[in-house]
Protein backbone atom coordinates (compact mmCIF):
# COMPACT_ATOMS: atom_id res chain seq x y z
CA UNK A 1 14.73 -24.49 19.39
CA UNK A 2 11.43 -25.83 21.55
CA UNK A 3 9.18 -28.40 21.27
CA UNK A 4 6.93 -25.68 20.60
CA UNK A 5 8.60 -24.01 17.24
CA UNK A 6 10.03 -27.20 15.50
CA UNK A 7 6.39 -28.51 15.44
CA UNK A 8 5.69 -25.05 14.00
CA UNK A 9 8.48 -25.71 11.51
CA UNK A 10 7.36 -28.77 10.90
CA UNK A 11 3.96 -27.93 9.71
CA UNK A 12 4.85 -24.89 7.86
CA UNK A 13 7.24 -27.10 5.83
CA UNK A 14 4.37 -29.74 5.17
CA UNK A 15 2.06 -27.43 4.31
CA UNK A 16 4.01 -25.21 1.84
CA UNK A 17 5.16 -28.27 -0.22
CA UNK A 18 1.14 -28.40 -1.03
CA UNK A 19 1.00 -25.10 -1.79
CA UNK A 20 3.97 -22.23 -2.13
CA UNK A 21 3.70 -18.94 -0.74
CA UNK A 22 5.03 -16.19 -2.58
CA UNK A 23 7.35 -13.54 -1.70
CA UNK A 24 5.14 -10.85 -0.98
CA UNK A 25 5.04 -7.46 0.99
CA UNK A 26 3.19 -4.68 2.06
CA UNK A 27 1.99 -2.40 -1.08
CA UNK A 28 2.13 -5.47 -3.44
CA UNK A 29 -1.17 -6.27 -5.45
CA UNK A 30 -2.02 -9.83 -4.62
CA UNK A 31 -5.20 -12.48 -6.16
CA UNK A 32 -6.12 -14.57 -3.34
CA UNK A 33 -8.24 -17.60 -4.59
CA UNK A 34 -9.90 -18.60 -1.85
CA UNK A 35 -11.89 -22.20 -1.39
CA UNK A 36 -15.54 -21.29 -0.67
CA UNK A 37 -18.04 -24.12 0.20
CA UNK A 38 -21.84 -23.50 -0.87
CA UNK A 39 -23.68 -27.19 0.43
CA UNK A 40 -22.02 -29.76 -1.03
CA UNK A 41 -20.40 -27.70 -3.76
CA UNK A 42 -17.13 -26.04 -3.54
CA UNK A 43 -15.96 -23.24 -5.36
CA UNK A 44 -12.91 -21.07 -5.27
CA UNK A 45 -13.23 -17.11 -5.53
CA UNK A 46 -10.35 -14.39 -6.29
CA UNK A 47 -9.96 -11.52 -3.55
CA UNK A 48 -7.50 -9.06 -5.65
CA UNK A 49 -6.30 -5.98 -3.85
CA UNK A 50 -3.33 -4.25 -2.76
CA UNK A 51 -1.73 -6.14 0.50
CA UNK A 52 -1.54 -3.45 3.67
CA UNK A 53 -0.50 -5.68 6.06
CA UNK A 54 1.71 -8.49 6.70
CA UNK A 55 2.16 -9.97 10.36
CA UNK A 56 4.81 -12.93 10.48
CA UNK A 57 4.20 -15.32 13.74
CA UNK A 58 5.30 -18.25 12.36
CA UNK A 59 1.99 -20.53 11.73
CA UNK A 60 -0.40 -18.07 13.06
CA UNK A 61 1.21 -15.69 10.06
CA UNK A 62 -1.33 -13.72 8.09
CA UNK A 63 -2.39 -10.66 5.69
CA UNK A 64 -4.47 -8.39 4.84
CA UNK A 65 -5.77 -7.28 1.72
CA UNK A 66 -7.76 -4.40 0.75
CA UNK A 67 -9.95 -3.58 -2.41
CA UNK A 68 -12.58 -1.29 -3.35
CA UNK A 69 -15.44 -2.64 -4.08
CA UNK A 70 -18.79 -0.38 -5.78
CA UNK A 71 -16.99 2.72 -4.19
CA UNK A 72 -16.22 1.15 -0.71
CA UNK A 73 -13.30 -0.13 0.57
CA UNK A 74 -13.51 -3.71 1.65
CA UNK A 75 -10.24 -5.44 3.65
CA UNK A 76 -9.98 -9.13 4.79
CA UNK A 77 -7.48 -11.01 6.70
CA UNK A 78 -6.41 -14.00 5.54
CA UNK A 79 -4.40 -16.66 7.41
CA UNK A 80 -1.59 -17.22 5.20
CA UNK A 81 -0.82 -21.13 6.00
CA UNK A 82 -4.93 -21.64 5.72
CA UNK A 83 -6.36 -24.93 3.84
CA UNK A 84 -8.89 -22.65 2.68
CA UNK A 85 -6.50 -20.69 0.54
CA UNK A 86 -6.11 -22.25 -3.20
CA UNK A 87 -3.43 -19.86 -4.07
CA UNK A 88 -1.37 -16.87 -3.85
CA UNK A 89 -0.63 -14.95 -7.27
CA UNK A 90 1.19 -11.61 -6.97
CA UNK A 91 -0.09 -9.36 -9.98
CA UNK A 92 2.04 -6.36 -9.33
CA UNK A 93 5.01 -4.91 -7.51
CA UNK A 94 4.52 -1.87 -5.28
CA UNK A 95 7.20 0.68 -3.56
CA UNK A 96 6.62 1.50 -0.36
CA UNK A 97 8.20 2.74 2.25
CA UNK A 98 6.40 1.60 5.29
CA UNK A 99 5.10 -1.89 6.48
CA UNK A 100 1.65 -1.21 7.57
CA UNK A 101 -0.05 0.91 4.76
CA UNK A 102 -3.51 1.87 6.83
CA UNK A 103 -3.22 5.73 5.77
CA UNK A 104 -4.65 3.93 2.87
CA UNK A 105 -8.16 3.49 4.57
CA UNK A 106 -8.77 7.22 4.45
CA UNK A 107 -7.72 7.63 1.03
CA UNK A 108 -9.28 7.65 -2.58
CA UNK A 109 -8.58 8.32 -6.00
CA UNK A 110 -5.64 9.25 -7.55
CA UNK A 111 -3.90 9.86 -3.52
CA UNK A 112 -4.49 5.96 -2.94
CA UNK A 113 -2.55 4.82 -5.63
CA UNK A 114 0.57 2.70 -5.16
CA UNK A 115 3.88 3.45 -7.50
CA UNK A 116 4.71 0.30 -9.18
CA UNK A 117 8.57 -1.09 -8.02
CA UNK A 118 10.99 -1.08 -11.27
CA UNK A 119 11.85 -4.47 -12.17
CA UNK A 120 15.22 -5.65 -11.87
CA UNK A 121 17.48 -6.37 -14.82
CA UNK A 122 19.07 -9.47 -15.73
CA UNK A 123 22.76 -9.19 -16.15
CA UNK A 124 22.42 -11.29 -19.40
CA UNK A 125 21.20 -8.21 -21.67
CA UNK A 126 24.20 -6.41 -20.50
CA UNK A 127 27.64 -7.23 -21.17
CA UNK A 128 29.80 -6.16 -18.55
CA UNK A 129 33.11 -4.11 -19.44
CA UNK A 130 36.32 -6.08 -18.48
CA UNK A 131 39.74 -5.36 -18.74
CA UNK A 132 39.84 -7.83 -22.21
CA UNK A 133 37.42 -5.21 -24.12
CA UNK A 134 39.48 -2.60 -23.08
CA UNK A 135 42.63 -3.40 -24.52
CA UNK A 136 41.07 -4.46 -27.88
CA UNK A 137 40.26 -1.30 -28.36
């Protein structure tokens, strides 16, 4: 490892102790508050859409999410290791199949809809059969 990427590692660690991210892909529905500063006052503001993008470069890692907004489609790129970013929340689960979802930008309606990923089950609600069970029986 460099100079160059344990200072990278270094920083990524410090700043995700602030602030987790979560595990997120493409196709996911994400809230992004995001710190906005009006004069002296600052505010933060939620940016909820479905993730299309994810590119991974270590610090300079980032995102984009799009939304529609009054009928048009509005997508912003957010740095994902950014002070400006309160926090990450992901709303819903999506199942895709590729990682850069920009057929999306010439879609609408019911075609730009996302399938939701099935959540996974605990192995507490089921008991597994063992060999024991069996020869109660």
């Amino acid at each position: 490892m460099n100079i160059i990427q344990h200072y990278e590692a270094e920083q990524i660690a410090r700043l995700t102790t602030s602030r987790g991210v979560p595990d997120f892909v493409p196709g996911d529905t994400v809230r992004v508050s995001v710190k906005v500063v009006e004069g002296e006052r600052t505010r933060t503001q939620a940016f909820e859409g479905v993730c299309i993008a994810r590119s991974n470069k270590g610090l300079n890692s980032n995102f984009t999410v799009r939304k529609i907004s009054y009928g048009e489609g509005v997508e912003r790129v957010f740095p994902l290791y950014s002070p400006l970013i309160a926090e990450i929340v992901v709303v819903r689960r999506g199942d895709v199949r590729r990682a850069k979802l920009y057929y999306l930008r010439g879609r609408s309606g019911k075609s730009a809809r996302i399938a939701e990923r099935a959540r996974s089950t605990s192995g507490a609600a089921e008991a597994p059969v063992t060999n024991e069970t069996e020869a109660a029986d």
